[in-house]
Protein backbone atom coordinates (compact mmCIF):
# COMPACT_ATOMS: atom_id res chain seq x y z
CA UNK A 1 -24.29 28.97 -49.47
CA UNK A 2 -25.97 26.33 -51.36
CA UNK A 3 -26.07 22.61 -50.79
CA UNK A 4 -24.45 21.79 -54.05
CA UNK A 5 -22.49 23.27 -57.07
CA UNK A 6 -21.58 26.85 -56.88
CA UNK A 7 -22.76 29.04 -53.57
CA UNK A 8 -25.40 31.25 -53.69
CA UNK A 9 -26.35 34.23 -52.07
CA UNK A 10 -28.87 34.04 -49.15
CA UNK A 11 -30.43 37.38 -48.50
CA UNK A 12 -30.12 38.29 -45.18
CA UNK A 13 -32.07 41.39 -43.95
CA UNK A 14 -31.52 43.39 -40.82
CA UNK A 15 -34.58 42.12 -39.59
CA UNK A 16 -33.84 38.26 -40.44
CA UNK A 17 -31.12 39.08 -37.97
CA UNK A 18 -32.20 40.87 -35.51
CA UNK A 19 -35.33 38.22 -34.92
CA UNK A 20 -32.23 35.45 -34.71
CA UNK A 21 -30.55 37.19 -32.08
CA UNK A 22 -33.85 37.97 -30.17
CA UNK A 23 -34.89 34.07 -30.68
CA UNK A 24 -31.39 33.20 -29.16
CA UNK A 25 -31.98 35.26 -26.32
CA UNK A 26 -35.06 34.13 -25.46
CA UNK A 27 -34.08 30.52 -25.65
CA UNK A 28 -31.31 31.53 -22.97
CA UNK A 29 -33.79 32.74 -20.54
CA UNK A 30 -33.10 36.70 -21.37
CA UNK A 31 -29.16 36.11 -20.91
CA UNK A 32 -27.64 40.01 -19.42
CA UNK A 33 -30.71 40.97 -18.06
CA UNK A 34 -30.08 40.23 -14.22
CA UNK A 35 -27.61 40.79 -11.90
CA UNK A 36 -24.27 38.79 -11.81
CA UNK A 37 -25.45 37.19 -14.89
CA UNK A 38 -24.86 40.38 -17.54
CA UNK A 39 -21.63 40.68 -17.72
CA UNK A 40 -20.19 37.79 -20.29
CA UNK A 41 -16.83 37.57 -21.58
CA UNK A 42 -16.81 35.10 -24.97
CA UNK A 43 -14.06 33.42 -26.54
CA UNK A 44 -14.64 33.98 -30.54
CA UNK A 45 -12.32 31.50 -32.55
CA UNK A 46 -14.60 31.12 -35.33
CA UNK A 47 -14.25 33.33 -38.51
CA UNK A 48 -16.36 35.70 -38.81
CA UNK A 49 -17.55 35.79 -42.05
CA UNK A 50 -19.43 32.60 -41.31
CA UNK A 51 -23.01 33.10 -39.72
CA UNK A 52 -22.58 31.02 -36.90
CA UNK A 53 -20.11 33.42 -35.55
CA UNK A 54 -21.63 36.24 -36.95
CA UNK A 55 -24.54 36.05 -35.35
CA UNK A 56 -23.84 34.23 -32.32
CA UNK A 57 -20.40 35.30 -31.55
CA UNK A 58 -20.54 39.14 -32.75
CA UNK A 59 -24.19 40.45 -32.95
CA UNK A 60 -25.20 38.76 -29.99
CA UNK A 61 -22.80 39.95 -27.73
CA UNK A 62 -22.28 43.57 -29.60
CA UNK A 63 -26.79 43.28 -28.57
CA UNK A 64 -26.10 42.21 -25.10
CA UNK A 65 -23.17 44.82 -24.06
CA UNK A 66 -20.51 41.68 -23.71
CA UNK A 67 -16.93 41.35 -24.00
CA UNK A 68 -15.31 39.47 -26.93
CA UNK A 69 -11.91 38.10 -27.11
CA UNK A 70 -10.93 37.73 -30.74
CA UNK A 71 -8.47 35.10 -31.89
CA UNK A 72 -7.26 34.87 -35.19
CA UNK A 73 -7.34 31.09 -35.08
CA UNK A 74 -7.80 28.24 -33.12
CA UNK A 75 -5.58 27.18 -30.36
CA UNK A 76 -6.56 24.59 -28.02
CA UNK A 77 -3.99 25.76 -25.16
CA UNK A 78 -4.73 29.62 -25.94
CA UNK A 79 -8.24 28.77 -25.53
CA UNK A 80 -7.93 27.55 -22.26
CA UNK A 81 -5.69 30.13 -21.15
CA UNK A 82 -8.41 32.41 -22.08
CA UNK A 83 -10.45 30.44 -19.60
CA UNK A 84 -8.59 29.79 -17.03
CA UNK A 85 -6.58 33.25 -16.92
CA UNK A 86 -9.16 35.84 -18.63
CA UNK A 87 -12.15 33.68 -16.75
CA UNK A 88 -14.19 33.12 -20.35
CA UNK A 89 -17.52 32.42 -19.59
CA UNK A 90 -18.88 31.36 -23.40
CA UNK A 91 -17.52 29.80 -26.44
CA UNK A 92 -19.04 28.84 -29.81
CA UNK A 93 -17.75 26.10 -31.73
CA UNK A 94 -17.37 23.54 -34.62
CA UNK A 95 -16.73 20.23 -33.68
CA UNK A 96 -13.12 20.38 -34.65
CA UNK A 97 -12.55 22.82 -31.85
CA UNK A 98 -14.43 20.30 -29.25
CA UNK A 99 -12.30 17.48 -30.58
CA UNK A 100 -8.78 19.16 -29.90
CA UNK A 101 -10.04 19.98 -26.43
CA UNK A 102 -11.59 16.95 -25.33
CA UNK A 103 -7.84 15.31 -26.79
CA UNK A 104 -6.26 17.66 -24.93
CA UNK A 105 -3.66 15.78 -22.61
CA UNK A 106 -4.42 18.16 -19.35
CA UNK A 107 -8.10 19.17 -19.81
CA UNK A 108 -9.39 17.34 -16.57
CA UNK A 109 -6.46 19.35 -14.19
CA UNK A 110 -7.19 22.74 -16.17
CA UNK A 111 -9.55 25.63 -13.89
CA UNK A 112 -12.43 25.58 -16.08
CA UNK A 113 -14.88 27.24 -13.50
CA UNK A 114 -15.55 30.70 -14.99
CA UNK A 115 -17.60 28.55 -18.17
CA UNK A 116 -21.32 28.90 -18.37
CA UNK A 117 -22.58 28.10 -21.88
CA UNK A 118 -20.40 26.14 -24.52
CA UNK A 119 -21.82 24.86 -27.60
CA UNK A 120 -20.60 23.22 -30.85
CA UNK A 121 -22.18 23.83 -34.34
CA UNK A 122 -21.53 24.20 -38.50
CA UNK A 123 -21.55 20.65 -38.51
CA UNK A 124 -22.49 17.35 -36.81
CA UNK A 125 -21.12 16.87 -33.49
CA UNK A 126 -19.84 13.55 -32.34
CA UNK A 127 -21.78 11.93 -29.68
CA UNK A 128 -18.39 10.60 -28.26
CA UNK A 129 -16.75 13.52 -28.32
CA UNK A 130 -19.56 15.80 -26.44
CA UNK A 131 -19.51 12.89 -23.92
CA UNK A 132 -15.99 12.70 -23.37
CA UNK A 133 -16.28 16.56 -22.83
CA UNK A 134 -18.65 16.98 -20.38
CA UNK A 135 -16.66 13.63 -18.57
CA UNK A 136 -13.39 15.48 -18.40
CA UNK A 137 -14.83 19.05 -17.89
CA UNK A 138 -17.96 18.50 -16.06
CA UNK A 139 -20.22 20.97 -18.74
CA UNK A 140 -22.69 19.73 -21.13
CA UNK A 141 -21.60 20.63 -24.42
CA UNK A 142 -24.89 21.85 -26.37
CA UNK A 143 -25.46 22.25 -29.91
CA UNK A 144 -28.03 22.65 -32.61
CA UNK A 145 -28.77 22.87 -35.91
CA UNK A 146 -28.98 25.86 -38.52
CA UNK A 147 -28.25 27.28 -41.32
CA UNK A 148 -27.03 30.63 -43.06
CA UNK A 149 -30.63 30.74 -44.66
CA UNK A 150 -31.61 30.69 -41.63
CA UNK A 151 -29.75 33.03 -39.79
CA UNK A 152 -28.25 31.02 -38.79
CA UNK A 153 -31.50 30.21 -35.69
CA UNK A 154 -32.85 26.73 -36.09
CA UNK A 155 -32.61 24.11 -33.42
CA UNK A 156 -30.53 24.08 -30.08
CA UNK A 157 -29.89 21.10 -27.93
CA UNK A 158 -30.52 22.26 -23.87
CA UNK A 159 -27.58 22.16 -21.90
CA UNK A 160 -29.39 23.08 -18.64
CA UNK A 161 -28.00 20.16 -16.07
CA UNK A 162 -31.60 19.05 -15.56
CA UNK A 163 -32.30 18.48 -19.19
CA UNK A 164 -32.93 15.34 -20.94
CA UNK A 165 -30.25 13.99 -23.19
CA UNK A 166 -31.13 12.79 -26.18
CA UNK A 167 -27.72 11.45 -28.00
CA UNK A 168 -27.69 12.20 -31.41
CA UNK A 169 -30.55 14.59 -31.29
CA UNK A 170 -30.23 18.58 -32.78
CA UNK A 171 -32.78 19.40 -30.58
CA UNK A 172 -35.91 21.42 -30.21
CA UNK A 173 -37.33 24.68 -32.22
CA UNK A 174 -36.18 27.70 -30.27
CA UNK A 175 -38.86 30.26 -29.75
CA UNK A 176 -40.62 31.83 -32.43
CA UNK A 177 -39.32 29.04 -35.22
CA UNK A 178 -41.83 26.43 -36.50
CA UNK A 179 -40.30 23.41 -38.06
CA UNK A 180 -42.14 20.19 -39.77
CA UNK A 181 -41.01 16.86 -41.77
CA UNK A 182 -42.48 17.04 -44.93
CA UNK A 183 -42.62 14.27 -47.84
CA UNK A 184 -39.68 14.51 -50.47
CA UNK A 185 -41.72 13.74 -53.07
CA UNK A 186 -44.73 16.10 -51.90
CA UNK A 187 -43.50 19.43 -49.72
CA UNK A 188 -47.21 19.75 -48.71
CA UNK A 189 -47.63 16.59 -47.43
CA UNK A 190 -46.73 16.58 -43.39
CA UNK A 191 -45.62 13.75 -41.94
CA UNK A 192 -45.90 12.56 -38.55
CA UNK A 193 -43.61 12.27 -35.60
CA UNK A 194 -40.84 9.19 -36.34
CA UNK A 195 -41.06 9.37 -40.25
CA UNK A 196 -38.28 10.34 -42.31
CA UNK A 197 -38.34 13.13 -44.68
CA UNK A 198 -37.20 17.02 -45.35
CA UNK A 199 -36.81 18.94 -42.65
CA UNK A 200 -39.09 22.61 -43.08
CA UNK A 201 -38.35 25.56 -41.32
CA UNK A 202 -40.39 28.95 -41.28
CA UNK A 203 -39.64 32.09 -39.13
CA UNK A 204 -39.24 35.69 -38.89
CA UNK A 205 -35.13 34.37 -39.32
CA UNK A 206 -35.54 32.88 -42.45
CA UNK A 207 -33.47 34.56 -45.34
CA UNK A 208 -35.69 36.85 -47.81
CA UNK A 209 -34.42 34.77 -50.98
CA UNK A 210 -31.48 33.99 -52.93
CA UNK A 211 -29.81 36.91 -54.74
CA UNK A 212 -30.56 37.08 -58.06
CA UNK A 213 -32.20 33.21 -58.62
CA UNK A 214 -35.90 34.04 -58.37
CA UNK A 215 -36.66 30.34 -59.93
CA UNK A 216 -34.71 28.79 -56.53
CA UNK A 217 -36.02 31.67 -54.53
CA UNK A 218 -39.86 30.00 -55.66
CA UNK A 219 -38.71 26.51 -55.41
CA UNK A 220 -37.25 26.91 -51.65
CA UNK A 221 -40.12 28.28 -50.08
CA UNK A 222 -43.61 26.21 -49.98
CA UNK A 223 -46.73 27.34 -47.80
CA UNK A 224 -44.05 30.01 -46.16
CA UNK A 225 -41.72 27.60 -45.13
CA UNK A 226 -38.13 27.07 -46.39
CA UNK A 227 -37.45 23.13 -47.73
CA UNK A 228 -33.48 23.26 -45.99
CA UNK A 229 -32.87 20.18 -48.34
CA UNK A 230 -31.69 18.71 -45.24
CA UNK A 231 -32.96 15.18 -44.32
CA UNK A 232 -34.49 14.22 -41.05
CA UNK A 233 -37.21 13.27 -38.46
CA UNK A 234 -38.78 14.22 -35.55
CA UNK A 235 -39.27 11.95 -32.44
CA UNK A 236 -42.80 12.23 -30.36
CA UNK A 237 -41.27 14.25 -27.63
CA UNK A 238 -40.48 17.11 -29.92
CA UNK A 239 -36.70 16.28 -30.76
CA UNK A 240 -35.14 16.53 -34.27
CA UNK A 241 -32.83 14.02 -35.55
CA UNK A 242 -30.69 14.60 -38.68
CA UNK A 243 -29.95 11.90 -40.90
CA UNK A 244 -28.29 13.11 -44.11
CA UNK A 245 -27.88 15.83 -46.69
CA UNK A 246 -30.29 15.89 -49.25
CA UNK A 247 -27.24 16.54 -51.76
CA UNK A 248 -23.79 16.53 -52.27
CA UNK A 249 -22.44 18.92 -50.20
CA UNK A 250 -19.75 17.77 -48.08
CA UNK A 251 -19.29 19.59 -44.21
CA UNK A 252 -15.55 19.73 -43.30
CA UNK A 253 -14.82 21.72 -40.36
CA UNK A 254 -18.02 23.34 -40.28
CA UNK A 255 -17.34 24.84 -43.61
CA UNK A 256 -19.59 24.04 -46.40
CA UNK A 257 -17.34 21.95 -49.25
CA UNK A 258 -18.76 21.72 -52.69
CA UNK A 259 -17.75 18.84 -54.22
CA UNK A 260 -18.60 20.65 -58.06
CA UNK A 261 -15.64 23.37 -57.08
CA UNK A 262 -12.83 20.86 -56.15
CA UNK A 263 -14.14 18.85 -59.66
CA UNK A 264 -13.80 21.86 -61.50
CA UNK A 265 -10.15 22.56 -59.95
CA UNK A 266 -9.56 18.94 -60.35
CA UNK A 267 -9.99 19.25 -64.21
CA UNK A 268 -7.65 21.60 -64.80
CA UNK A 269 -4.73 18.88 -64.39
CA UNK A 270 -3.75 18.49 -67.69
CA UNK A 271 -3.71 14.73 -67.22
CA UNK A 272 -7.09 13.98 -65.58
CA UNK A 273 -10.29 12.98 -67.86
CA UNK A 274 -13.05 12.45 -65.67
CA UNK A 275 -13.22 12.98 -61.67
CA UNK A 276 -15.93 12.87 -58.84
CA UNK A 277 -16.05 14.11 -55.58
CA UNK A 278 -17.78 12.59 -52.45
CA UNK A 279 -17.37 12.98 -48.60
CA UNK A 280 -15.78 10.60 -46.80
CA UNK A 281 -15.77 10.46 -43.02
CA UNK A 282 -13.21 11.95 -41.11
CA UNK A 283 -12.41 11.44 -37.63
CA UNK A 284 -11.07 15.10 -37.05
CA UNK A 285 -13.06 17.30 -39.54
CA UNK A 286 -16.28 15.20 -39.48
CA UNK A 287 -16.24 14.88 -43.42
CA UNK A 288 -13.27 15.32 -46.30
CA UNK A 289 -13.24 15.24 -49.54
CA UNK A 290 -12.58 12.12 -51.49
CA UNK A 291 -11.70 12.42 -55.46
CA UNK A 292 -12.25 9.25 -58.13
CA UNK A 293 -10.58 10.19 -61.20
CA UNK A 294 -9.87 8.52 -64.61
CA UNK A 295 -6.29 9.37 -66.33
CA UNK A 296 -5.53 10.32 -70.32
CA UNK A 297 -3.55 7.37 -72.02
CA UNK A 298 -0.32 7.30 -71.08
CA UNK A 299 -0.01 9.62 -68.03
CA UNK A 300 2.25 9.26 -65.21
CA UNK A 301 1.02 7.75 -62.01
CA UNK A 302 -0.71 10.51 -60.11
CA UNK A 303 -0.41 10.71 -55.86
CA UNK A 304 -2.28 12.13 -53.51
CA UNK A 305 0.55 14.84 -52.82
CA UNK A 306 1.37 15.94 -56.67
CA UNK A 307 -2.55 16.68 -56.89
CA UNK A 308 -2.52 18.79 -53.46
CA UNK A 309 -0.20 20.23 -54.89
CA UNK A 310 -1.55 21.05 -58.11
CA UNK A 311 -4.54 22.79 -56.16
CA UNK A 312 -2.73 24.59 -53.87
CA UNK A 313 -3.68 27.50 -55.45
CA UNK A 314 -6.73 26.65 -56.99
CA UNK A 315 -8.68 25.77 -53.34
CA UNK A 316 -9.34 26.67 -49.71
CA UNK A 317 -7.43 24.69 -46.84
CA UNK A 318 -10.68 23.04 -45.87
CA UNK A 319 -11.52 21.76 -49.43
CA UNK A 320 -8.09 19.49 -50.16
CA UNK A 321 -8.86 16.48 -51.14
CA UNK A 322 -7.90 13.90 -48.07
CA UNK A 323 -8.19 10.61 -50.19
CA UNK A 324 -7.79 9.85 -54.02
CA UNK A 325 -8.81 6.93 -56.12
CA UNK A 326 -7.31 6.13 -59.64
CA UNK A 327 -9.87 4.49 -62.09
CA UNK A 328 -9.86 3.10 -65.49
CA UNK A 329 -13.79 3.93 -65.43
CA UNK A 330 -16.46 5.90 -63.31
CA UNK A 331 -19.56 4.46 -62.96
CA UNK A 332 -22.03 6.06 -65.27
CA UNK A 333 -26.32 6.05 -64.65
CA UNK A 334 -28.73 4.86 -67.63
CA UNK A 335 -28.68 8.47 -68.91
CA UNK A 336 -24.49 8.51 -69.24
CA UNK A 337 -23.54 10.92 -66.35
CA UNK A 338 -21.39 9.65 -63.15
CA UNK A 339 -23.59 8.02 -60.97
CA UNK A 340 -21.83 9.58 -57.60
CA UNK A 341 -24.15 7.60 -55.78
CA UNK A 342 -22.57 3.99 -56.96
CA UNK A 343 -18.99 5.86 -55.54
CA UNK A 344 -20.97 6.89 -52.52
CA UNK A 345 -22.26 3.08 -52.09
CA UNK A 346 -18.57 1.47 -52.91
CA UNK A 347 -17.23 3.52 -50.26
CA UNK A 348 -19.92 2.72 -47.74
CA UNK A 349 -19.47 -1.02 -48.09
CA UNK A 350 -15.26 -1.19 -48.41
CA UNK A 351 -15.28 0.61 -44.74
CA UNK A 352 -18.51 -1.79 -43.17
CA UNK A 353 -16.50 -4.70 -44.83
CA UNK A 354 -14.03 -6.63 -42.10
CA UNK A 355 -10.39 -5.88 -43.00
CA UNK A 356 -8.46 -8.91 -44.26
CA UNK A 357 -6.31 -10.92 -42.29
């Protein structure tokens, strides 16, 4: 999907695929090559029609000759059941997932021997939470960063015991990825370790283009690597730290939420004149979707419920609005469109302000 408005289609080829599940297995030291060490039974929770699962959860293990248990949804308790009773040995995750089980009220008495690799990804996770993890259940959470343009292969953070921890980090290139900082206002230009720009990516991973949108296809790609739009730096030691999306897009859940979708839902009410949609954080889902909204003359008083309920229909589960604001105005830039970057501002400053006594 994109990183704002309406998804688009990245082209994935077989070999885009193939080259992320080889650069997966490489990173994890051959994984079901030796001995006691092939045979891996993985807990997939994730849907599949989302590349971190598709690739990670099914290719991978369909590659490496694994067992999968499929679960319709997430359940904290079934999850550990499937550890403790089935003796799981991997699970991918969003943060979401990590958050329910780090809450849970029993993780710390539960057998969780049988686990080798767990990892959390499809959206930032929590440096709290991944500590509070590995304190109750004794195994380094690891993570990374990708995306489906990329196959979803980008960064993973080492889990080994012995590794170093670098809170906050998305970690290192795996093999056969290259990945730079470049200037936003110059792709070509490199920067050096510590500065701040757009994070580049190239690979044998890296989609073929978008479907049908030669004009993005062009403006993605520069010196044959892909400008992810995300924001970022990389420390001296090799690390990559993300530090914000280069656009809208909001990530709830570890789905992608495009704030132009729940807008266009969100003008359907036959009472609403303007709206704007931000991300907000959210303790649980990482980020939810706030809507600002201006009212025709003389409508009723409009709640948070009546308008999840108006787009109960009209949306996905993980793209209800959590939060609603009723304005006589949105803020507007010089050239009269709604500056979503004042909302963005407001918001940051009413939660840094102290609350009132």
């Amino acid at each position: 999907g994109g990183t704002t408005g309406l998804p688009k289609g990245a082209m994935l080829t077989h070999a885009n695929l193939t080259a992320a599940c080889s650069q997966y297995e490489l990173w994890n030291g051959g994984l079901g090559r030796e001995g006691e060490q092939r045979f891996r039974r993985v807990i997939g929770v994730l849907p599949l029609f989302h590349i971190y699962a598709f690739t990670c959860d099914l290719l991978m293990n369909i590659r490496l000759g694994n067992e999968i248990l499929l679960r319709t949804r997430f359940d904290a308790e079934q999850t550990l059941h499937d550890i403790e009773v089935l003796k799981a040995t991997d699970m991918c995750g969003v943060p979401t997932m990590w958050i329910a089980l780090a809450n849970h009220p029993d993780i710390d008495r539960r057998d969780l021997s049988s686990l080798r690799n767990v990892s959390s990804g499809g959206a930032a996770l929590p440096v709290e939470v991944a500590a509070r993890f590995e304190r109750l259940t004794g195994k380094r959470l690891g993570g990374g960063w990708g995306m489906t343009e990329t196959s979803p292969a980008g960064t993973v953070m080492p889990s080994r015991p012995d590794a170093p921890v670098r809170p906050g980090s998305i970690g290192v290139p795996i093999p056969g990825i290259e990945m730079r900082v470049v200037a936003m206002d110059d792709p070509r230009r490199v920067l050096p370790p510590g500065e701040t720009g757009e994070i580049a990516i190239r690979g044998p991973n890296v989609m073929k283009g978008y479907w049908r949108r030669p004009e993005e296809t062009a403006a993605a790609f520069v010196d044959g690597f892909f400008l992810t739009g995300d924001i970022g730096r990389m420390a001296p030691d090799g690390f990559f730290y993300l530090t914000d999306r280069k656009k809208d897009m909001i990530l709830s859940g570890g789905f992608n939420v495009y704030p132009r979708v729940i807008e266009e839902a969100v003008h359907e009410h036959p009472d609403v004149v303007e709206c704007a949609v931000i991300g907000i954080p959210d303790p649980y889902r990482g980020q939810s979707a706030k809507v600002f909204c201006t009212l025709r003359p003389g409508a009723a008083p409009l709640t948070l419920e009546a308008l999840r309920e108006f787009l109960a229909e009209r949306l996905g589960k993980h793209e209800m609005p959590v939060a609603l604001e009723v304005r006589e105005s949105l803020p507007r830039t010089p050239v009269g469109k709604l500056a979503k970057l004042a909302l963005v501002e407001e918001e940051q400053a009413r939660r840094a302000a102290p609350a009132s006594s």
